[in-house]
Protein backbone atom coordinates (compact mmCIF):
# COMPACT_ATOMS: atom_id res chain seq x y z
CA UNK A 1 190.62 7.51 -24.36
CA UNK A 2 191.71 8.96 -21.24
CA UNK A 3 190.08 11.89 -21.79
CA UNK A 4 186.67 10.12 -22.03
CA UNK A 5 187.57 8.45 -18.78
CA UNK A 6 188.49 11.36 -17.00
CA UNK A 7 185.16 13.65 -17.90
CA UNK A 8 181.87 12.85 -16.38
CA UNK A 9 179.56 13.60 -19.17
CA UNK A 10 176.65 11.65 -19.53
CA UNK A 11 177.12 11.54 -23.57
CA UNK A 12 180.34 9.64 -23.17
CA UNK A 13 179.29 7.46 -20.07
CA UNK A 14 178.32 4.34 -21.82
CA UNK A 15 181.81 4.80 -23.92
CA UNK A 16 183.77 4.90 -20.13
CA UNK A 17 182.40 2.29 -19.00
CA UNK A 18 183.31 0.22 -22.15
CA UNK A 19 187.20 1.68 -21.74
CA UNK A 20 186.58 1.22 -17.85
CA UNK A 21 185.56 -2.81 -18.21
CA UNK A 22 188.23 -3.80 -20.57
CA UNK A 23 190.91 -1.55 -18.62
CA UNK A 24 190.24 -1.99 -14.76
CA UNK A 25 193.33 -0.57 -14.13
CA UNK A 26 192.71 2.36 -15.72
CA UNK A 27 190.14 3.22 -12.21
CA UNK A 28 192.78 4.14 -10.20
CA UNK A 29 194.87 7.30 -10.46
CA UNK A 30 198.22 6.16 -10.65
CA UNK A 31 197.92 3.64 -13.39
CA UNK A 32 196.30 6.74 -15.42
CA UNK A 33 198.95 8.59 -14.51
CA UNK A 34 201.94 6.55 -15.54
CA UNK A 35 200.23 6.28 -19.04
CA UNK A 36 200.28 10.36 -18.63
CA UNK A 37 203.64 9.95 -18.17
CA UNK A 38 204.41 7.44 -21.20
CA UNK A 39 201.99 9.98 -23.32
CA UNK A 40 204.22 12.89 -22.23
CA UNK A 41 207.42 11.30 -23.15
CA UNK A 42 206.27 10.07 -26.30
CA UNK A 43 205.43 13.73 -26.90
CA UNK A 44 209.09 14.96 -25.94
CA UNK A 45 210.77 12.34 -28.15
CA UNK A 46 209.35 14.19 -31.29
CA UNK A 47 211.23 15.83 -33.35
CA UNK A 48 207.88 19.27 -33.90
CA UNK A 49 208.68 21.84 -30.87
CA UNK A 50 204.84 22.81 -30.92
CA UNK A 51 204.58 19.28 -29.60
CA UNK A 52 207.24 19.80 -26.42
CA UNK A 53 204.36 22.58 -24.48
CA UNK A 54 201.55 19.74 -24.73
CA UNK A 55 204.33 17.34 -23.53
CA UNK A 56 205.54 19.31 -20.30
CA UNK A 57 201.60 19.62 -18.86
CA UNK A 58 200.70 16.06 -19.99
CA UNK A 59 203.90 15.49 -17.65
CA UNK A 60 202.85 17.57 -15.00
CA UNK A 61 198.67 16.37 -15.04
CA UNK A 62 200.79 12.39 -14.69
CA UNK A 63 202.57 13.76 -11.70
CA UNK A 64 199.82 14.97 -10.30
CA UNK A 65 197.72 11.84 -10.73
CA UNK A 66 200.46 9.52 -9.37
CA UNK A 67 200.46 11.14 -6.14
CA UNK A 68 196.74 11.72 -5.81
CA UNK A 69 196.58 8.22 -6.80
CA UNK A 70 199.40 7.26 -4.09
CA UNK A 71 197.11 9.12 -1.12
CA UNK A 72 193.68 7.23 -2.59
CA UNK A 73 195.52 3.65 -1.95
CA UNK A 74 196.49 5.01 1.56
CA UNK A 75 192.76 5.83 2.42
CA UNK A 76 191.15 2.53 0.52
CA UNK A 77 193.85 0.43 2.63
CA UNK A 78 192.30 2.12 5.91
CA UNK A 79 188.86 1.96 4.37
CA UNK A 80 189.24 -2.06 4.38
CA UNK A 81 191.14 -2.57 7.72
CA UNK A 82 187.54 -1.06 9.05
CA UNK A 83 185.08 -2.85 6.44
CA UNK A 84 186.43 -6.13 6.78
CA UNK A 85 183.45 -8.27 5.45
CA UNK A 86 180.42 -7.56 3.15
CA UNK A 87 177.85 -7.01 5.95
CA UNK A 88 180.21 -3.70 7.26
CA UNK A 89 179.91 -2.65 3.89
CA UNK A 90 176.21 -2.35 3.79
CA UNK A 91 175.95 -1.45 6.83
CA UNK A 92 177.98 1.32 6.43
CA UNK A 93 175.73 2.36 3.27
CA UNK A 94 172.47 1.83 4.92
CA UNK A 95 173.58 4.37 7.56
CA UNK A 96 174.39 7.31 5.16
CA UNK A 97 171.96 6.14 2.62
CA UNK A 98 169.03 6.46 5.50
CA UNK A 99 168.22 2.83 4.73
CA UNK A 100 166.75 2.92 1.24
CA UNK A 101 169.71 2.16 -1.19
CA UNK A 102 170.35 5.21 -2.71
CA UNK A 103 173.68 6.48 -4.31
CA UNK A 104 175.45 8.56 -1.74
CA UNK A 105 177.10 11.28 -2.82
CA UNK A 106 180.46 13.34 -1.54
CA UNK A 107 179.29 14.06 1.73
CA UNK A 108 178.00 10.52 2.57
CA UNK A 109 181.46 9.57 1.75
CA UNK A 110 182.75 11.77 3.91
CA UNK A 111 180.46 10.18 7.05
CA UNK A 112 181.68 6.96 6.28
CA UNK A 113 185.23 7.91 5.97
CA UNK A 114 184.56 9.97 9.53
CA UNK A 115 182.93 7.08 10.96
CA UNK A 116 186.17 4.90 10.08
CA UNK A 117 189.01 7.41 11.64
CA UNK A 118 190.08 7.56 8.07
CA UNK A 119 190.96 11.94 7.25
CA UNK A 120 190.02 13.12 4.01
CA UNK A 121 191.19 16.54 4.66
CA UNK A 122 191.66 18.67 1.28
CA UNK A 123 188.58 18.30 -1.17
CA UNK A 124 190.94 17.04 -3.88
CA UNK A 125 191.41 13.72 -1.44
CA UNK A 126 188.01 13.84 -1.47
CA UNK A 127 187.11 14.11 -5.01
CA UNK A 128 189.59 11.57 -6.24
CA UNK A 129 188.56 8.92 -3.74
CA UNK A 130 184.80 9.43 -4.84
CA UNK A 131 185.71 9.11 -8.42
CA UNK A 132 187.78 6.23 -7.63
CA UNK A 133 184.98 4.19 -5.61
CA UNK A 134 182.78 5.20 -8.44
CA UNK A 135 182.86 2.11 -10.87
CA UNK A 136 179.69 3.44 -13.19
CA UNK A 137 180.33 6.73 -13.31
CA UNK A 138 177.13 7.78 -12.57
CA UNK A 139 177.84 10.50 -9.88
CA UNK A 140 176.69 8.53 -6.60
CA UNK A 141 178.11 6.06 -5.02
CA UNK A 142 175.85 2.15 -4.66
CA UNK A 143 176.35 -0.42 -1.88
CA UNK A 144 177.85 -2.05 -5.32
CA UNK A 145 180.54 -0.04 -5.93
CA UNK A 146 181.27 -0.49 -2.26
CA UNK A 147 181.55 -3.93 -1.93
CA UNK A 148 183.56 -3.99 -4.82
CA UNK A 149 186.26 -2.66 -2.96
CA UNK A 150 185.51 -3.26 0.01
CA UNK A 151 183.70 -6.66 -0.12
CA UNK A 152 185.01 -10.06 1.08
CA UNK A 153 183.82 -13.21 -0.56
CA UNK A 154 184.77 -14.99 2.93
CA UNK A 155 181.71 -13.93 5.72
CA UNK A 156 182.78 -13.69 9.23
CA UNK A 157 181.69 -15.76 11.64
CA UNK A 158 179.90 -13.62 14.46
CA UNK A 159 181.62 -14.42 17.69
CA UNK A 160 178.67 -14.89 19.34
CA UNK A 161 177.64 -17.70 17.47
CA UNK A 162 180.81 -19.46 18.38
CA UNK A 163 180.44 -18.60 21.91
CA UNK A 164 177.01 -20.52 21.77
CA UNK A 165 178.58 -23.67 20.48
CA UNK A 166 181.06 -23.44 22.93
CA UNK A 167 179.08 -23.22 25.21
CA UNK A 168 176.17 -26.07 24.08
CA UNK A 169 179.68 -28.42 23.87
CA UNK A 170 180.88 -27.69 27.24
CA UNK A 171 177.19 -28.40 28.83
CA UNK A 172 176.68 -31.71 27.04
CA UNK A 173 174.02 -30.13 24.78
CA UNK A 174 174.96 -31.92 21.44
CA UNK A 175 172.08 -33.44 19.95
CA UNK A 176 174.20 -36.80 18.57
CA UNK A 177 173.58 -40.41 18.47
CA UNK A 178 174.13 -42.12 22.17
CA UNK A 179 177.14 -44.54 21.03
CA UNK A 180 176.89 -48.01 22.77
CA UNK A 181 179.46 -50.09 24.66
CA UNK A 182 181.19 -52.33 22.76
CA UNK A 183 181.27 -54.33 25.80
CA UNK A 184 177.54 -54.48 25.79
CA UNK A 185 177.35 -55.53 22.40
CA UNK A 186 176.52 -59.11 21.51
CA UNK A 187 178.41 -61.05 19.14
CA UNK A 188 177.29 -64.64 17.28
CA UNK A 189 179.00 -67.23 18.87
CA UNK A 190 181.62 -69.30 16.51
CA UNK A 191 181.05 -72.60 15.86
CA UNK A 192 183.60 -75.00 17.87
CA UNK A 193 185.01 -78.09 15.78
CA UNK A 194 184.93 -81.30 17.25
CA UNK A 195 187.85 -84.40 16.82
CA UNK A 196 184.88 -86.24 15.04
CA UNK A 197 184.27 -83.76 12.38
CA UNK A 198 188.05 -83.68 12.28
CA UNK A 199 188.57 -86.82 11.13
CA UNK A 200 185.66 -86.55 8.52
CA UNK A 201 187.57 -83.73 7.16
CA UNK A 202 191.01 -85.56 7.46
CA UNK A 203 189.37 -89.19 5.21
CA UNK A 204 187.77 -86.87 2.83
């Protein structure tokens, strides 16, 4: 299973992305990497030595993903502190994508990353945050996969637009209903009882 996950052929795409939508987890690098590990030590608690070799480099490819995977959730934590809301996101695309919605590939990932003060150094930083942000597996990356990591269901508010209202409120420029005095209003007058119609009342 992980091995389907982990090569990008197109044969065993549609069988990924099965694996990949019952398994989120399994898109990050450090959950595949602790079941490397579990793998590896099932492998060393056998009792066939031909079985111990396999064990020591499944150990060794876990290690590696947990700390690649531990350097991909330090640059998709910077990636979101500068693509706060879904319109940053797109934006963001549209820029590298040349405004037409294309797939971006490594480099475009790299512009965006360069455009958010976030380093990507060493190409294997690189390639395992491009994997990572690739949900479909297809080898580019969509303004889809983006916002789903980087997307906000909550919109923000543009500042300007609150500025505006702030501004309409402090010139008297709300459009509501002129309220009248209560003073001004006029109220039926109540009837006043008389000692005759007290009496009635009283014999009755």
């Amino acid at each position: 299973m992980l091995l389907i996950i982990e090569l990008h052929i197109d044969r065993t795409r549609r069988t990924a992305l099965h694996l990949l939508r019952y398994a989120a987890v399994l898109v990050h690098p450090s959950a595949r990497g602790v079941l490397y590990l579990l793998l590896a030590l099932a492998l060393l608690a056998q009792d066939v030595p031909w079985l111990w070799p396999i064990g020591y480099i499944v150990e060794i490819l876990g290690l590696v993903h947990v700390v690649v995977g531990a350097r991909v959730s330090s640059r998709l934590a910077k990636l979101s502190k500068r693509l706060k809301h879904n319109r940053a996101v797109m934006a963001a695309h549209q820029n590298v994508s040349g405004g037409d919605g294309r797939p971006i590939g490594l480099f475009g990932l790299r512009l965006i990353a360069q455009s958010a003060s976030v380093p990507l150094r060493f190409a294997l930083d690189q390639t395992a945050l491009f994997n990572t942000l690739d949900i479909d597996r297809d080898g580019g990356l969509s303004e889809g996969d983006l916002l789903y990591w980087f997307g906000s269901e909550e919109e923000a508010v543009p500042t300007l637009a609150l500025q505006d209202l702030t501004d309409e409120s402090a010139a008297g420029g709300e459009r509501t209903a002129p309220m009248t005095p209560i003073s001004s209003v006029s109220l039926p007058a109540a009837p006043v009882a008389t000692a005759a119609d007290v009496a009635q009342d009283m014999t009755v």
